[in-house]
N, C-alpha and C. Protein backbone atom coordinates (compact mmCIF):
# COMPACT_ATOMS: atom_id res chain seq x y z
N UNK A 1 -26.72 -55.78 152.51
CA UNK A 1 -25.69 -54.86 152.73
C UNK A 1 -25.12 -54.27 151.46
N UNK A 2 -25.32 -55.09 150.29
CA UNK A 2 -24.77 -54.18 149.54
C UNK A 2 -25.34 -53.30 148.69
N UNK A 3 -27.09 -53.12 149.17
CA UNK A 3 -27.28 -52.03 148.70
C UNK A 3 -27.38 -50.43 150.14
N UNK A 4 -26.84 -50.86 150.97
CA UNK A 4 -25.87 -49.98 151.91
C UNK A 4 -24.58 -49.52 151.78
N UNK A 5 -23.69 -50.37 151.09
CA UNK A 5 -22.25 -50.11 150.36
C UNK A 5 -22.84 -49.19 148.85
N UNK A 6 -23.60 -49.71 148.28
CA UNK A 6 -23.62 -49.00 147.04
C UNK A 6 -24.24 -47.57 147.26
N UNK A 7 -24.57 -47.46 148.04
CA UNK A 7 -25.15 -45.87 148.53
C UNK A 7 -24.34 -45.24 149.12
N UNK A 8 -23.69 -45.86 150.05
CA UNK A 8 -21.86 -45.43 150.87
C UNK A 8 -21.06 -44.86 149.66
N UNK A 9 -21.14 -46.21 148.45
CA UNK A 9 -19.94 -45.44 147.47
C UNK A 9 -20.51 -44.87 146.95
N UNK A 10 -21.75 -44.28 146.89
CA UNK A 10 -22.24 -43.46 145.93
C UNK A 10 -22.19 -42.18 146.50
N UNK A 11 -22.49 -42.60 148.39
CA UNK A 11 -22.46 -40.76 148.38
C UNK A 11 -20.91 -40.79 148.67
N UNK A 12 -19.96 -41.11 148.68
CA UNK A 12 -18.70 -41.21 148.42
C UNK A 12 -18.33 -40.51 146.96
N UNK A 13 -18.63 -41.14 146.26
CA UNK A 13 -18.50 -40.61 144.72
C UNK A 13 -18.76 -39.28 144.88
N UNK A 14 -20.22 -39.11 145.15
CA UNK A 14 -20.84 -37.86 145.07
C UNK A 14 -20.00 -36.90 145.72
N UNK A 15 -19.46 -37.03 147.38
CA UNK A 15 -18.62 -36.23 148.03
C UNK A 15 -17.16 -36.01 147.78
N UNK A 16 -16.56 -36.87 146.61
CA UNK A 16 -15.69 -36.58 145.92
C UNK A 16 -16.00 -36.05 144.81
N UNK A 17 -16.65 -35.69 144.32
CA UNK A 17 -16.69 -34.98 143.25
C UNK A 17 -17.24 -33.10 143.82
N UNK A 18 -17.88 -33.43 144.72
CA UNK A 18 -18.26 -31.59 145.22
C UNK A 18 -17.04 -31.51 146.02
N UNK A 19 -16.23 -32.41 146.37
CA UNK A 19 -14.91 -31.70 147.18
C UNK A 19 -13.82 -31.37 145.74
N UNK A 20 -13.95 -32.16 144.34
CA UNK A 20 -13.17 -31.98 143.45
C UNK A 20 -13.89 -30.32 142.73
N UNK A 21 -15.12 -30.18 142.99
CA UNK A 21 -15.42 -29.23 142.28
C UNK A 21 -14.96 -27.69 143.02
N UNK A 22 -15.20 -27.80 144.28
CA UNK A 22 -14.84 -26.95 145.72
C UNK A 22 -13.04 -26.97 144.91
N UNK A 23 -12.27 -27.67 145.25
CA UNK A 23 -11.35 -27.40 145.45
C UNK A 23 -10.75 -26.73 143.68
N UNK A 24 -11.65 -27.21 142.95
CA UNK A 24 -11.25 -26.00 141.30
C UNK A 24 -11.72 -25.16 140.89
N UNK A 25 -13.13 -25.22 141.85
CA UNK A 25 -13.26 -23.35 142.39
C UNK A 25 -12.15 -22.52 143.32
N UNK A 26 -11.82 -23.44 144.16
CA UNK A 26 -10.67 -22.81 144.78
C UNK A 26 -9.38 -22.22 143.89
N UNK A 27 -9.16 -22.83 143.20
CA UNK A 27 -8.16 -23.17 142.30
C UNK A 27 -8.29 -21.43 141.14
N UNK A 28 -9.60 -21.56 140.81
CA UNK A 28 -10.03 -20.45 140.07
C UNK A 28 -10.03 -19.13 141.45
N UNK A 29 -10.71 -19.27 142.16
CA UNK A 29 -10.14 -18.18 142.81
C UNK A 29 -9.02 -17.71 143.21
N UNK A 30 -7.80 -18.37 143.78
CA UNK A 30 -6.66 -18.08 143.71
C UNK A 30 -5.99 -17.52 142.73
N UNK A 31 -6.54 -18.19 141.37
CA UNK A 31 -5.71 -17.53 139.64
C UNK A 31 -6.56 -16.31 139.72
N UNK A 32 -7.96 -16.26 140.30
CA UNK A 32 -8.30 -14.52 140.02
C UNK A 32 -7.90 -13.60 140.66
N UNK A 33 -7.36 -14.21 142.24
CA UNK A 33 -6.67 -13.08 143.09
C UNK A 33 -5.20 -12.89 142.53
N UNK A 34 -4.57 -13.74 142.06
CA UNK A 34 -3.53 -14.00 141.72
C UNK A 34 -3.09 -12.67 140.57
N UNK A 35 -4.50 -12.69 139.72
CA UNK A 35 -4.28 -12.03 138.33
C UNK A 35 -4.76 -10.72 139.05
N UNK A 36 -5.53 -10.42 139.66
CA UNK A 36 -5.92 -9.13 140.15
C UNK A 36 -4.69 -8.47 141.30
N UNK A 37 -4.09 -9.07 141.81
CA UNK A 37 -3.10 -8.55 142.26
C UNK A 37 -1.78 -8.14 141.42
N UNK A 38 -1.47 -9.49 140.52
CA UNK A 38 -0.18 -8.54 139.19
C UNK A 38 -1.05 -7.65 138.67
N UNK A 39 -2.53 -7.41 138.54
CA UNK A 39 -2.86 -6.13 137.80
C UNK A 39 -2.38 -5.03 138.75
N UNK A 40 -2.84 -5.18 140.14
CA UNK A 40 -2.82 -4.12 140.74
C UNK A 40 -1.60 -3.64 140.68
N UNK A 41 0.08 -5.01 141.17
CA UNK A 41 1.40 -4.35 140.98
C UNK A 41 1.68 -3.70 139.68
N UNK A 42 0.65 -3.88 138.52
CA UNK A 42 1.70 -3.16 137.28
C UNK A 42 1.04 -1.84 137.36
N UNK A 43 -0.28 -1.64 137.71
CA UNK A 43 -0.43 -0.28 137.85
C UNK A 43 0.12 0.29 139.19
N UNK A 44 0.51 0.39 140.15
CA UNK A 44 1.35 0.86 140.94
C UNK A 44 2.66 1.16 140.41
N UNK A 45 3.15 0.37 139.99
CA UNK A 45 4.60 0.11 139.19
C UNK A 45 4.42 1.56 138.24
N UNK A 46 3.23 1.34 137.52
CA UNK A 46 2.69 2.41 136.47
C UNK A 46 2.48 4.17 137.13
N UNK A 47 1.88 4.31 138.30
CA UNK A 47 1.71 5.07 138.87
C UNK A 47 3.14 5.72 139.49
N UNK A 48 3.44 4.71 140.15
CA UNK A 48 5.25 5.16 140.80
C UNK A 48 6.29 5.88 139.40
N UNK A 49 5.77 5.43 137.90
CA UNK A 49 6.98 5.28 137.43
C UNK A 49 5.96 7.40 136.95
N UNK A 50 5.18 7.16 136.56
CA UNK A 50 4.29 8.44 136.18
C UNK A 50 4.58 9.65 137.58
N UNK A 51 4.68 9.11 138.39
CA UNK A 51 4.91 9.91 139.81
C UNK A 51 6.43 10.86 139.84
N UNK A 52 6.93 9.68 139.26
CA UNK A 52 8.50 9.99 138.89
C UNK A 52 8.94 11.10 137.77
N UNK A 53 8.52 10.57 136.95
CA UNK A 53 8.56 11.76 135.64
C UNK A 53 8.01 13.02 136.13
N UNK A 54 6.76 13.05 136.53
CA UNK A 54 5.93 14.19 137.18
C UNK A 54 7.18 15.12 138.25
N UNK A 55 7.46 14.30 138.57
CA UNK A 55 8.58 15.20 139.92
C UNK A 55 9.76 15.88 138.96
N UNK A 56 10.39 14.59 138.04
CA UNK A 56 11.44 15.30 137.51
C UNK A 56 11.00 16.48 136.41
N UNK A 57 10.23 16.13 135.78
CA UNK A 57 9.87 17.61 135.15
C UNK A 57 9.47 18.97 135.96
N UNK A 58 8.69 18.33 137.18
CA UNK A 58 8.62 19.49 137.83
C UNK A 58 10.50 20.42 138.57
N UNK A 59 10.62 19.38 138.45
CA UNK A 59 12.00 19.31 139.20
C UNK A 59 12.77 20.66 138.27
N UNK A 60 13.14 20.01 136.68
CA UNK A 60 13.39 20.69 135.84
C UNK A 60 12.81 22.26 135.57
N UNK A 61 11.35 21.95 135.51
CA UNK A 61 10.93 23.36 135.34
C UNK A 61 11.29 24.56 136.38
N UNK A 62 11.09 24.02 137.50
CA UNK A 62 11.94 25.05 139.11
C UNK A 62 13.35 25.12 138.58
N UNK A 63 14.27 24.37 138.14
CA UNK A 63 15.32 24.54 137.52
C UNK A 63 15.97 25.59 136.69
N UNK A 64 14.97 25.37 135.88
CA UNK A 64 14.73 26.58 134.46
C UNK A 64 14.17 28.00 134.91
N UNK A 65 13.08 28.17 135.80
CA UNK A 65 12.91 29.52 136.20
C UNK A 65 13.64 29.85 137.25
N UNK A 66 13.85 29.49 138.18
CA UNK A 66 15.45 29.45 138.91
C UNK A 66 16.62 30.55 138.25
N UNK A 67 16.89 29.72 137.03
CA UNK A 67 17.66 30.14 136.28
C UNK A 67 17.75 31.38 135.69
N UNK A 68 16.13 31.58 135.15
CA UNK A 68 15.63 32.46 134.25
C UNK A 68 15.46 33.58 135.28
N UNK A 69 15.49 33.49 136.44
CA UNK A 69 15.04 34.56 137.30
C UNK A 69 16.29 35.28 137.86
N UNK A 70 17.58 34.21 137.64
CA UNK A 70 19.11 34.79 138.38
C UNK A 70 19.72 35.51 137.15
N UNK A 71 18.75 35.29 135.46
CA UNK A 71 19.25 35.94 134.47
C UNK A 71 18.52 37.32 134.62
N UNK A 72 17.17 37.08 134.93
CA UNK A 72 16.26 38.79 134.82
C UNK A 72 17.33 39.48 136.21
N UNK A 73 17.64 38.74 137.22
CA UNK A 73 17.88 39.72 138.09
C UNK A 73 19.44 40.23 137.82
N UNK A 74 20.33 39.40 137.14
CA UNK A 74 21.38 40.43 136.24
C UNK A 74 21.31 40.96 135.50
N UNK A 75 20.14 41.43 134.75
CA UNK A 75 19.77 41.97 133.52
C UNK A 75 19.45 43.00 133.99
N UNK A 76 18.84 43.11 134.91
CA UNK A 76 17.79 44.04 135.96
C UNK A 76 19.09 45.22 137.10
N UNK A 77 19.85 44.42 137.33
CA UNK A 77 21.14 44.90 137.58
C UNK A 77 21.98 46.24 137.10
N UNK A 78 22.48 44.87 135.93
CA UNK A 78 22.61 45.48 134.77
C UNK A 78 22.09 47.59 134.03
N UNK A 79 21.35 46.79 133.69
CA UNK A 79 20.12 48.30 133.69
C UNK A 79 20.40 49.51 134.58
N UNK A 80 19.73 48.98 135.62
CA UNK A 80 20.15 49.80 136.87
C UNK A 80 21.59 50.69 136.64
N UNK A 81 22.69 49.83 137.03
CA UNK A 81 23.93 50.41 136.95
C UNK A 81 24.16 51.77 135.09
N UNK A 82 23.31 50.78 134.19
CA UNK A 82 23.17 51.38 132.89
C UNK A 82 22.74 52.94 133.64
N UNK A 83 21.70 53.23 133.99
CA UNK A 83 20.66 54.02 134.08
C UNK A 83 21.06 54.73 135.24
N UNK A 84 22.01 54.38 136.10
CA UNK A 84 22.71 55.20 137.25
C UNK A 84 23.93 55.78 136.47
N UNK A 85 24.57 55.02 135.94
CA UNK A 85 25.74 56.10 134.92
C UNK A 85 25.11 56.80 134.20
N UNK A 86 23.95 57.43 133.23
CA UNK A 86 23.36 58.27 132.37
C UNK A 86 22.73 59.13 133.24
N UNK A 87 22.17 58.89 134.29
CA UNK A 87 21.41 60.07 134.85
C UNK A 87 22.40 61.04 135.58
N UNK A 88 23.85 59.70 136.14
CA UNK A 88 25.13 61.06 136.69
C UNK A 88 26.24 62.08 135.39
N UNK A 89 25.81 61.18 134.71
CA UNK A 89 26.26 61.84 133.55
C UNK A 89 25.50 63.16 132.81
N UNK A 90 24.05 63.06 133.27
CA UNK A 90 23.12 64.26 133.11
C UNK A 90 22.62 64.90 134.25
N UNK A 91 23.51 64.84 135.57
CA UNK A 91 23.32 65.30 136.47
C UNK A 91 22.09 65.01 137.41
N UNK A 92 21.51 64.02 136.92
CA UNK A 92 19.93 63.59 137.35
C UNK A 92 20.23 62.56 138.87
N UNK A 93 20.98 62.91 139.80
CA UNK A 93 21.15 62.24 140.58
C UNK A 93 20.58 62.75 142.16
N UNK A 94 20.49 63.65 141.78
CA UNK A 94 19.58 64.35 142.84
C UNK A 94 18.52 63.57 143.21
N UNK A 95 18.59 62.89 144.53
CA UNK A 95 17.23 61.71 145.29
C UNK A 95 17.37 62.10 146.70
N UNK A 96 15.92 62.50 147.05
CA UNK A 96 15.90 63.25 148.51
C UNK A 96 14.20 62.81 148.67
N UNK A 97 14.61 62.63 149.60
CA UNK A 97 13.42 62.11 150.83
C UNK A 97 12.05 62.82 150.58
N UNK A 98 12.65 64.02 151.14
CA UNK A 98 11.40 65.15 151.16
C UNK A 98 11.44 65.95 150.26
N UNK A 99 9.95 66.79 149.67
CA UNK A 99 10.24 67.88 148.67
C UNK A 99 9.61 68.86 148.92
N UNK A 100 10.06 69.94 149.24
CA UNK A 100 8.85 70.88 149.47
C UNK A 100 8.30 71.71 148.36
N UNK A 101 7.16 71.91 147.83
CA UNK A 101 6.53 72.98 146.44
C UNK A 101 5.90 73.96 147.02
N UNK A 102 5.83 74.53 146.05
CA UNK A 102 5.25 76.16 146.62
C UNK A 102 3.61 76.17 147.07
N UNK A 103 2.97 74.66 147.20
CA UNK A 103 1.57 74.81 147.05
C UNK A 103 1.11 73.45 147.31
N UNK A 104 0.11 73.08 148.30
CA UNK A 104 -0.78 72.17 148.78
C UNK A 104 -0.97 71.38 147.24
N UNK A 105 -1.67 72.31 146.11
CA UNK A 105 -1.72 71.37 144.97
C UNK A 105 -0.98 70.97 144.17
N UNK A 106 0.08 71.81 144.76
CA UNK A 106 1.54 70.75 143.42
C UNK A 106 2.02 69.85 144.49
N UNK A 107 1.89 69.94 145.65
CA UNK A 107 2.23 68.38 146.66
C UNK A 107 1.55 67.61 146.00
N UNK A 108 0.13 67.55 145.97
CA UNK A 108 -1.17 66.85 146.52
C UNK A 108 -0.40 66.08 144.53
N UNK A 109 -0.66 66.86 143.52
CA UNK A 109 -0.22 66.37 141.88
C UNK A 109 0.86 65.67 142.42
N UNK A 110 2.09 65.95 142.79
CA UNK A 110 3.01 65.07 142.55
C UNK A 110 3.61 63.59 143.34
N UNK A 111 2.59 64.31 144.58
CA UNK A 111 1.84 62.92 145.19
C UNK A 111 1.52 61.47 144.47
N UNK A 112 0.59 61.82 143.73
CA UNK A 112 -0.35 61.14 143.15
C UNK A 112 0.25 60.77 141.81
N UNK A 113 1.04 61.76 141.64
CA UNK A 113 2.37 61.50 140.30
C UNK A 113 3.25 59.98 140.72
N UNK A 114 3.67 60.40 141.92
CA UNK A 114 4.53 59.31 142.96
C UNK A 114 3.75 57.75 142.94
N UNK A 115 2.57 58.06 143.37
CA UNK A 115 1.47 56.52 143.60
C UNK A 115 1.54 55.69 142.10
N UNK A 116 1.05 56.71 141.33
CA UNK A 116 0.82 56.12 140.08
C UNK A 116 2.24 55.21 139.42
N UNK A 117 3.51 55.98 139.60
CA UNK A 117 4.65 54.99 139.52
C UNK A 117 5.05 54.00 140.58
N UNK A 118 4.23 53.61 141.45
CA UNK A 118 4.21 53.23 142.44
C UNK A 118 4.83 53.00 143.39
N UNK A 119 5.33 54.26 143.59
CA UNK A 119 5.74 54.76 145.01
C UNK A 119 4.90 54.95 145.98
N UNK A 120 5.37 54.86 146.91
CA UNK A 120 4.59 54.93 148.52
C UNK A 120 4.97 56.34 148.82
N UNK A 121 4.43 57.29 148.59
CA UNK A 121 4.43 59.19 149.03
C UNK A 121 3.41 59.72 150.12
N UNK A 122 3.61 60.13 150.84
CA UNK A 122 2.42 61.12 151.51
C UNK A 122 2.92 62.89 151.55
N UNK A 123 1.48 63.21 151.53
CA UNK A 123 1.69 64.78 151.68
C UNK A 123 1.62 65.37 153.16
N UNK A 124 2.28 66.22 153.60
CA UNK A 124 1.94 67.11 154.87
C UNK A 124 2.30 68.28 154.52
N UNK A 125 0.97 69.46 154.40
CA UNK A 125 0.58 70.31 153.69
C UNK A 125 1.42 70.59 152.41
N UNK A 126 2.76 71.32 152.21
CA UNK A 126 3.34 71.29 150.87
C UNK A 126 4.50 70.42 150.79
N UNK A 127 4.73 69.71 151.39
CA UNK A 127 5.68 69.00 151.93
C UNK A 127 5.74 67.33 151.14
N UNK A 128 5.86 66.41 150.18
CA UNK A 128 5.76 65.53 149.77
C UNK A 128 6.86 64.29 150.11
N UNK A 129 6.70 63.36 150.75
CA UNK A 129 7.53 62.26 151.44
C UNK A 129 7.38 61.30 150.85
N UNK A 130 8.83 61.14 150.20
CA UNK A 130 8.97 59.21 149.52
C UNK A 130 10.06 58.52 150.02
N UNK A 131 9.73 57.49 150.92
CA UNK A 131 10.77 56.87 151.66
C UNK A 131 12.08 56.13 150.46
N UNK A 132 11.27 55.86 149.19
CA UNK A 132 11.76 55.26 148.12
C UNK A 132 12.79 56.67 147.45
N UNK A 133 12.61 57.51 147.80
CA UNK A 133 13.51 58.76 147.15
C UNK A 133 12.74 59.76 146.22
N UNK A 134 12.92 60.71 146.08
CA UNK A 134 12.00 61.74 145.02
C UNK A 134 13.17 62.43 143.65
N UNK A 135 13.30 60.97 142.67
CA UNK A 135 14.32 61.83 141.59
C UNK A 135 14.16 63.11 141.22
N UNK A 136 15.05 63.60 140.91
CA UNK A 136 15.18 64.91 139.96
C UNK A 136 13.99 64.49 138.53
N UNK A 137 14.66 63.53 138.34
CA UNK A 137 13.78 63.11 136.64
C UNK A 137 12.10 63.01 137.27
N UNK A 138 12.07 61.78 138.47
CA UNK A 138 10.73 62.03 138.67
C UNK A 138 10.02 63.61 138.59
N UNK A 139 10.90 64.71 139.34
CA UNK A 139 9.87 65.48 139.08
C UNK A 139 10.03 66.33 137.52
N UNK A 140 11.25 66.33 136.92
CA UNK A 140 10.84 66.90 135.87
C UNK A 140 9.85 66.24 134.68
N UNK A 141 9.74 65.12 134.83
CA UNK A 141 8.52 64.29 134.21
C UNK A 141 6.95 64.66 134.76
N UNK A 142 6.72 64.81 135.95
CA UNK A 142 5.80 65.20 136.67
C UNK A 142 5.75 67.05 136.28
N UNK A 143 6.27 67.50 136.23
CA UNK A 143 6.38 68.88 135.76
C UNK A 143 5.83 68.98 134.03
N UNK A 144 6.87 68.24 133.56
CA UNK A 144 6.02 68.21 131.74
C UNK A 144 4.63 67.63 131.78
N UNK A 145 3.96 66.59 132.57
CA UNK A 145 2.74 66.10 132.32
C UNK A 145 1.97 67.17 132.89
N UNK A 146 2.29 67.89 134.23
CA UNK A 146 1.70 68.95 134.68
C UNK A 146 2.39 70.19 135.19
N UNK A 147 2.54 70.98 134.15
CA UNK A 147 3.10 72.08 134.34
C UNK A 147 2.39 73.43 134.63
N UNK A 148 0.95 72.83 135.00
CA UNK A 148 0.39 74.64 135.90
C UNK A 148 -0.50 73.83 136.57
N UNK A 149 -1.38 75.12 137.28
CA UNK A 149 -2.64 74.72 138.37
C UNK A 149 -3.32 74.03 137.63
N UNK A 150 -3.59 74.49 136.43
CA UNK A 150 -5.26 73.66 135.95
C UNK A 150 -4.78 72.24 135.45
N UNK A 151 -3.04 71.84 134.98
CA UNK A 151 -3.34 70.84 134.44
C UNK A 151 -3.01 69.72 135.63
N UNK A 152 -2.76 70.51 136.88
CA UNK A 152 -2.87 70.07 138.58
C UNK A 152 -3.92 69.23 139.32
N UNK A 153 -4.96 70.36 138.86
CA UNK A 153 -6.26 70.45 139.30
C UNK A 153 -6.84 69.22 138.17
N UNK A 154 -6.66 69.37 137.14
CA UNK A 154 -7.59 68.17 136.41
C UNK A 154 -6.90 67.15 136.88
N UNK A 155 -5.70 66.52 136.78
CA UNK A 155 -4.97 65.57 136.86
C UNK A 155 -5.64 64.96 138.77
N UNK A 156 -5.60 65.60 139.53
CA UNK A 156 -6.54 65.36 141.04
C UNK A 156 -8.50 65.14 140.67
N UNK A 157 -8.57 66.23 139.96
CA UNK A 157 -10.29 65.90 139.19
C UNK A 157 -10.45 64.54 139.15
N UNK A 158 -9.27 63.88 138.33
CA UNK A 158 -9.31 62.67 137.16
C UNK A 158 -9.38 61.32 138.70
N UNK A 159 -8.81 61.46 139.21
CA UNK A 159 -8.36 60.64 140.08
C UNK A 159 -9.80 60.17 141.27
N UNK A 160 -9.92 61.56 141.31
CA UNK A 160 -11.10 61.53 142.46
C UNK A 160 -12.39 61.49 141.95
N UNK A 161 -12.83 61.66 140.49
CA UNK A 161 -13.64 60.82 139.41
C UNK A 161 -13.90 58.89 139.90
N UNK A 162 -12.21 58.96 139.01
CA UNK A 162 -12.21 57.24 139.22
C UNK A 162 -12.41 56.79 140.71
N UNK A 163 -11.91 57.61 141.74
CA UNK A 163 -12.34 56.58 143.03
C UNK A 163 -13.94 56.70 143.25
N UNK A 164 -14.72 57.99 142.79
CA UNK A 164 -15.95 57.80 143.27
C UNK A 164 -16.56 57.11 142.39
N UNK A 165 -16.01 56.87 141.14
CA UNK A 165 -17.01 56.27 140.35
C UNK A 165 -17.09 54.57 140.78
């Protein structure tokens, strides 16, 4: 019998030692989940805190053009009112809907005078319509760039060039 006991304690021994080895593998796996999880919380932590900054700068920058945009639009104001006292002061206040010219091609020019500052105009035969208004200045500007038929006629040439080309 006791070389039945000595084989008992031996695989005894033996089964304590693969349950001691099992259980400090265990041991090691737990410290690797352990460590792989504070990795994972500090980069989250890392991400949340980067997430944060990201917002507040964005935050800031909407802030700043916000700002910058309630300054252009008093500046823009501004101007305006500038540029409405000088033109009543030079009588340039004359703004009317419709204009009628003596001629299909000084509509059709000052039409196209209108688009190019980008106004919305249409012609019906001499008749020129800007819902946006037709200044006095607009047309005396439109008059100096084209002040007869031919420099009418080229100025429509030029146009209907560039669309076919």
């Amino acid at each position: 019998m006791s070389g039945a006991a000595e084989r008992a304690q031996a695989d005894a021994t033996a089964e304590r030692r693969r349950a001691d080895a099992l259980q400090t593998k265990l041991e090691q796996v737990k410290a690797q989940a352990a460590a792989r999880e504070a990795e994972l919380e500090r980069t989250l932590a890392s991400e949340r805190a980067a997430m944060v900054a990201r917002e507040r700068t964005w935050n800031e920058t909407r802030r700043r053009l916000e700002d910058d945009k309630a300054a252009a639009q008093r500046v823009a104001a501004q101007l305006n009112a500038e540029l409405q006292q000088r033109d009543e002061a030079q009588g340039l206040t004359d703004v009317q809907e419709t204009l009628t010219l003596g001629s299909v091609l000084e509509a059709m020019s000052l039409r196209r005078f209108l688009v190019d500052q980008g106004l919305a105009a249409s012609v019906q035969r001499a008749v020129v319509t800007c819902p946006a208004g037709i200044s006095a200045a607009a047309v005396e500007a439109w008059r100096a760039l084209f002040p007869d038929a031919a420099a009418q006629r080229a100025q429509l040439r030029a146009v209907v060039a560039r669309i076919a080309a």
